[in-house]
N, C-alpha and C. Protein backbone atom coordinates (compact mmCIF):
# COMPACT_ATOMS: atom_id res chain seq x y z
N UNK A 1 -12.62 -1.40 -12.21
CA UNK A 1 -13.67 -0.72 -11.51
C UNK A 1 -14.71 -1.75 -11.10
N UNK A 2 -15.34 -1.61 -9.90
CA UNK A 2 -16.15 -2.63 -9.10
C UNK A 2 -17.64 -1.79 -9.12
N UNK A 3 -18.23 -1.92 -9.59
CA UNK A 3 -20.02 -1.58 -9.61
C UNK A 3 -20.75 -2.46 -8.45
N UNK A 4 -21.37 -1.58 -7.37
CA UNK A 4 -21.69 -2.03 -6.18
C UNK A 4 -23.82 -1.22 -6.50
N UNK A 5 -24.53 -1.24 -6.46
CA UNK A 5 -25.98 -0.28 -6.41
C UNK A 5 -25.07 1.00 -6.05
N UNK A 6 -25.36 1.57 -7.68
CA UNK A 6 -24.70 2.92 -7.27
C UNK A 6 -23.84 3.81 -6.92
N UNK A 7 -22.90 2.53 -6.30
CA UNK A 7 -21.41 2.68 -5.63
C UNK A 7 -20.30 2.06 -6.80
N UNK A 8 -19.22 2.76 -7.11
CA UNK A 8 -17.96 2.29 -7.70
C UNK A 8 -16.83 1.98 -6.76
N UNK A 9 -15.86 1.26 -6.91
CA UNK A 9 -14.84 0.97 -6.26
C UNK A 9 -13.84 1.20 -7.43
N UNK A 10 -12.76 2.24 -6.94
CA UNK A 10 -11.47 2.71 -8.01
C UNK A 10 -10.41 2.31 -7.82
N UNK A 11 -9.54 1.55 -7.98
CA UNK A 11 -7.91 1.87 -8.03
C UNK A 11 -7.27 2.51 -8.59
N UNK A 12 -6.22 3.54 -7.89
CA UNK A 12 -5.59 4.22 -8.67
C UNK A 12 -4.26 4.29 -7.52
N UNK A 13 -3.08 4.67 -8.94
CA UNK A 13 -1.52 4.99 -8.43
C UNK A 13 -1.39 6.12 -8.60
N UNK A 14 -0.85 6.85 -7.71
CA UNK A 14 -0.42 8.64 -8.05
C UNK A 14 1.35 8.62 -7.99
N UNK A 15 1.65 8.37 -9.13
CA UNK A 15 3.33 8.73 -9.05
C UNK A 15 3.86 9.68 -8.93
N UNK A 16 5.05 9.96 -8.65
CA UNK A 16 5.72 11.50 -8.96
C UNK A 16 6.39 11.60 -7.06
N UNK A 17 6.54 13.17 -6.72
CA UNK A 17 6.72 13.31 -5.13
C UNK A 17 5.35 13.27 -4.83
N UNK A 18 5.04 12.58 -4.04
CA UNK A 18 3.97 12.68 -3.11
C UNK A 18 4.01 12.13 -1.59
N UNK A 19 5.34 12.14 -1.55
CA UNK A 19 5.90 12.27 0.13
C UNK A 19 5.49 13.37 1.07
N UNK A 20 4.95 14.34 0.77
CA UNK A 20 4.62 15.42 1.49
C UNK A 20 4.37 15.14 2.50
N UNK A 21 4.31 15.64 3.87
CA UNK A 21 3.57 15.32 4.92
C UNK A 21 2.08 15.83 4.94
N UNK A 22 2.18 16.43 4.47
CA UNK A 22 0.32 17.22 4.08
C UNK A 22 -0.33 16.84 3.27
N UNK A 23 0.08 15.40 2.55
CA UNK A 23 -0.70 14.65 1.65
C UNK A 23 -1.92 14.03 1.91
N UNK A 24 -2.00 13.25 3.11
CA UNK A 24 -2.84 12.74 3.29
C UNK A 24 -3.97 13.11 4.24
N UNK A 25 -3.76 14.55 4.85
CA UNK A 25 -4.72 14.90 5.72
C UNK A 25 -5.19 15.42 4.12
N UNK A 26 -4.90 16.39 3.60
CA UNK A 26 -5.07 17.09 2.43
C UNK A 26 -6.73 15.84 1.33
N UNK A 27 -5.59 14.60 1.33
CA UNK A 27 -6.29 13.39 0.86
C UNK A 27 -8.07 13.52 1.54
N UNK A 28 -7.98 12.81 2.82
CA UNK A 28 -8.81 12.51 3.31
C UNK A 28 -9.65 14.02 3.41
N UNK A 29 -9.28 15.29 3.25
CA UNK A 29 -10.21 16.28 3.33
C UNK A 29 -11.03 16.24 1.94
N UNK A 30 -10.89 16.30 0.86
CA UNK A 30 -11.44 16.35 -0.27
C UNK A 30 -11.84 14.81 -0.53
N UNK A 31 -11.73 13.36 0.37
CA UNK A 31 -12.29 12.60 -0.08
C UNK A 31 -13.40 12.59 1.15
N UNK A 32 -13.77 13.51 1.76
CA UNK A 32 -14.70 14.45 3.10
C UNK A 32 -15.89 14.95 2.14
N UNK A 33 -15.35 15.61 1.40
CA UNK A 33 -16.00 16.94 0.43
C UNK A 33 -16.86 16.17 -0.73
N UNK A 34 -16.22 14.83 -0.74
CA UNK A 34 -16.85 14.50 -1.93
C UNK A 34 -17.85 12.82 -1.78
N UNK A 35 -17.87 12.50 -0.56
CA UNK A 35 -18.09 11.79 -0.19
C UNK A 35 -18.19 10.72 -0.36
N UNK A 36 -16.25 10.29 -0.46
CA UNK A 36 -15.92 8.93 -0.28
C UNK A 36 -15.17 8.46 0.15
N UNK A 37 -15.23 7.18 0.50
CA UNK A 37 -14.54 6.50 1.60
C UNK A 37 -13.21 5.98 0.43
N UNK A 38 -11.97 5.65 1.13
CA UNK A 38 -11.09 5.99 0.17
C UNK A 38 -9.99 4.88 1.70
N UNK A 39 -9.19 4.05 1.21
CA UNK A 39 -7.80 2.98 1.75
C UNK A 39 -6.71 3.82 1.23
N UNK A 40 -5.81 3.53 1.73
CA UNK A 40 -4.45 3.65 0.91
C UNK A 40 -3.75 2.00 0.68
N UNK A 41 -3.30 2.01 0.04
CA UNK A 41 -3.24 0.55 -0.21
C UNK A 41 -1.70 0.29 -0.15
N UNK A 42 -0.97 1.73 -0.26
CA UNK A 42 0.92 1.22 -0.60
C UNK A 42 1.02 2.80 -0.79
N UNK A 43 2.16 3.14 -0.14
CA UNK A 43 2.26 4.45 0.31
C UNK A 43 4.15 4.51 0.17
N UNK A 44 4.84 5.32 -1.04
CA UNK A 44 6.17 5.27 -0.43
C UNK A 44 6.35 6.82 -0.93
N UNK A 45 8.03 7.69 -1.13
CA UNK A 45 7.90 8.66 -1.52
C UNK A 45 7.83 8.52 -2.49
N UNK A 46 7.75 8.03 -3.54
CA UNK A 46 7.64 7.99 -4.83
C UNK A 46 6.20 7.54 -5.75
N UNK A 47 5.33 6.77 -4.53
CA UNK A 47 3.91 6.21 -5.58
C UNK A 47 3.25 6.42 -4.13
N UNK A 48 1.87 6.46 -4.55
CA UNK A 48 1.06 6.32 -3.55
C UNK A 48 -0.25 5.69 -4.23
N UNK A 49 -0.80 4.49 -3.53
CA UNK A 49 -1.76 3.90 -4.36
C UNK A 49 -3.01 3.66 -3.75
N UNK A 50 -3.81 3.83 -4.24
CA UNK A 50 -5.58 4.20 -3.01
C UNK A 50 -6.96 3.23 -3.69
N UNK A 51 -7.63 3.40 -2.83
CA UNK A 51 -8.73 2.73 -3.42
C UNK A 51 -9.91 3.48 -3.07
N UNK A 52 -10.54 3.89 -3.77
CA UNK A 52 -11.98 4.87 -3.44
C UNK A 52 -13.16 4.36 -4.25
N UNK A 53 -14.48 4.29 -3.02
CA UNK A 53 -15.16 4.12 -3.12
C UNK A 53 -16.81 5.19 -2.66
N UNK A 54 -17.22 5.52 -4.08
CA UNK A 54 -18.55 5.92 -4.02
C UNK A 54 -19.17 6.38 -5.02
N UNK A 55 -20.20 7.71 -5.65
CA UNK A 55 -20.92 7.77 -6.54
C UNK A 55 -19.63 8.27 -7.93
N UNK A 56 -19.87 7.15 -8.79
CA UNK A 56 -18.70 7.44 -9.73
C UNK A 56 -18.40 8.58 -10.14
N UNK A 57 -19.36 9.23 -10.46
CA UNK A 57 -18.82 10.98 -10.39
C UNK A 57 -17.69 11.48 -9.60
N UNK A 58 -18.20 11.25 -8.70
CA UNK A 58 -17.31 11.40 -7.21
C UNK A 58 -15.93 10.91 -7.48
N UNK A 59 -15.99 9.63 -7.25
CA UNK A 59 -14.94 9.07 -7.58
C UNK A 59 -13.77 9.75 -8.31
N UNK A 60 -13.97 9.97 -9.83
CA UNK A 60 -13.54 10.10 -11.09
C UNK A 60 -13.21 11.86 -10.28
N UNK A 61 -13.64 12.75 -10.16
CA UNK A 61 -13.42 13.85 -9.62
C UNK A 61 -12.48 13.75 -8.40
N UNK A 62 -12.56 12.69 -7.75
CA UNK A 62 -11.40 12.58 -6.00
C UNK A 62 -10.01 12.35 -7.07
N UNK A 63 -10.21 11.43 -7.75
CA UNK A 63 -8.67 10.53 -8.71
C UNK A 63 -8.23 11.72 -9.32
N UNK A 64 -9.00 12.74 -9.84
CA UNK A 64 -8.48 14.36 -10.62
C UNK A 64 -8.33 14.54 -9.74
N UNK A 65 -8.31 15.33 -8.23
CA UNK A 65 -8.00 15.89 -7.60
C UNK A 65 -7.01 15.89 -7.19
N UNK A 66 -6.66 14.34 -6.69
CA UNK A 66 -5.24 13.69 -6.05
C UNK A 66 -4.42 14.07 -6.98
N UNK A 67 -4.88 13.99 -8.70
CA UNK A 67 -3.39 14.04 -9.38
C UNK A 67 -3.25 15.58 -9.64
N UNK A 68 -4.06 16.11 -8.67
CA UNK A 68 -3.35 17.65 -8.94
C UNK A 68 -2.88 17.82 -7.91
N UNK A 69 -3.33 17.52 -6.58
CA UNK A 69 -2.85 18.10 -5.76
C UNK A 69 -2.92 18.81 -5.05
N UNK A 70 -2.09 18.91 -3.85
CA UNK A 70 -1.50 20.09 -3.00
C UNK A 70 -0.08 20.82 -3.51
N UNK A 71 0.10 21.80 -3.62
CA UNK A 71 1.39 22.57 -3.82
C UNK A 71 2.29 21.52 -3.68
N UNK A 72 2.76 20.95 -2.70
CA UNK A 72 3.70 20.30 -1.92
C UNK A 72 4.37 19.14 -2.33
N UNK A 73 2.73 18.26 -3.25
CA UNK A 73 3.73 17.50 -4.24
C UNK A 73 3.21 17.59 -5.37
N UNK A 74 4.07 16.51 -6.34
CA UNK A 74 4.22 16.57 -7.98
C UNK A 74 3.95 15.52 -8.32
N UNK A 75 3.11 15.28 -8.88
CA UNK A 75 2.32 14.34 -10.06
C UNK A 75 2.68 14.03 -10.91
N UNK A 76 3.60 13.29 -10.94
CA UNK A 76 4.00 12.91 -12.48
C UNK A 76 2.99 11.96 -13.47
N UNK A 77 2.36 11.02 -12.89
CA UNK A 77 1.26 9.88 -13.54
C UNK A 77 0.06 9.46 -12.30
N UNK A 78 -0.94 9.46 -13.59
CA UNK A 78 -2.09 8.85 -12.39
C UNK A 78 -2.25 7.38 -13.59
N UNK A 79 -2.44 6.50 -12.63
CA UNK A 79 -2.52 5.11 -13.30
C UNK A 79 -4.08 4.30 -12.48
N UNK A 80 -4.43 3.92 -13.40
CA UNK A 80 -6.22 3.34 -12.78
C UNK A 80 -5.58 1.88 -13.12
N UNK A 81 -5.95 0.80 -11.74
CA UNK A 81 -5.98 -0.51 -12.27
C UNK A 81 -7.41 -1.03 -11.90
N UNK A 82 -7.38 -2.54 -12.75
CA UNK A 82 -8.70 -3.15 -12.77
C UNK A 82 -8.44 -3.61 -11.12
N UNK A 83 -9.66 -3.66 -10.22
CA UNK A 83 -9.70 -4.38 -9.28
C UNK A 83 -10.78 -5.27 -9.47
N UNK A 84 -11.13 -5.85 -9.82
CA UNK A 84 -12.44 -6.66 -9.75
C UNK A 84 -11.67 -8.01 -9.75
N UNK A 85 -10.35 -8.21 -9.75
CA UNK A 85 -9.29 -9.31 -9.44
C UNK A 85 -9.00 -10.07 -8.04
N UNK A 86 -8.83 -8.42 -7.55
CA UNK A 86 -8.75 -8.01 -5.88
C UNK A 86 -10.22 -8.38 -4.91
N UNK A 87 -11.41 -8.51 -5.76
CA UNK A 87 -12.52 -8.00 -4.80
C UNK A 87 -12.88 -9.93 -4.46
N UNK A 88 -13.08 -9.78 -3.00
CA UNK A 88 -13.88 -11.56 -2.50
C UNK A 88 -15.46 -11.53 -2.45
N UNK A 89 -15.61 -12.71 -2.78
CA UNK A 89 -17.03 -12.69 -2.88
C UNK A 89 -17.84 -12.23 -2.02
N UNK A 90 -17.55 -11.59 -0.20
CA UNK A 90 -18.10 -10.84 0.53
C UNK A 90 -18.43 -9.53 0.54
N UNK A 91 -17.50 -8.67 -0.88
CA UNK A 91 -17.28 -7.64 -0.92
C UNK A 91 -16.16 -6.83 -0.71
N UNK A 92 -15.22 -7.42 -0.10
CA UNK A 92 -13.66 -6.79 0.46
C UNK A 92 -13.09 -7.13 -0.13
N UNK A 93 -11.69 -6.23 -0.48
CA UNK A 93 -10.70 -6.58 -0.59
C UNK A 93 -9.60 -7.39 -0.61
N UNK A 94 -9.20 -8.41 -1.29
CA UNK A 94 -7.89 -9.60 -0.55
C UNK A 94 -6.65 -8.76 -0.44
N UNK A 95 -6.14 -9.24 0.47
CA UNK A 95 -4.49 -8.77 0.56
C UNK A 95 -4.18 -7.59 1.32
């Protein structure tokens, strides 16, 4: 987790089906609702892995959300990694 004034930066993996085609509008609506800005970082049918950023509340509530879901897919594991590995001294992301 990346501590920005106020702002968190999350990684997380959502395993299981999450091939749906309604995943990611679904995604980006509730990371709308909750107001945060949110990458996908690696996307296949089997994992889908994101990065969200904003008031950690938020955050921690978008990462529950994803691992519940839409009907459409199945959640088998939500996995949080450290990014503060990932982050350049400008603030972004490498890779």
């Amino acid at each position: 987790m990346i501590t920005t004034q106020d702002q968190v930066t999350v990684a997380f993996t959502l395993a299981g089906q999450v091939g749906a085609r309604d995943f990611p509008d679904w995604i980006a609506r509730h990371a709308a609702k909750l107001g945060i800005a949110y990458d996908i970082a690696e996307s296949t049918q089997r994992s889908l892995s994101l990065r969200a950023t904003g008031a950690a509340e938020m955050v921690d509530a978008f990462a529950l959300a994803c691992s519940l879901g839409p009907q459409s897919v199945e959640i088998e594991a939500l996995t949080f990694a450290d990014t503060s590995a990932d982050l350049r001294s400008d603030g972004f992301f490498s890779g």
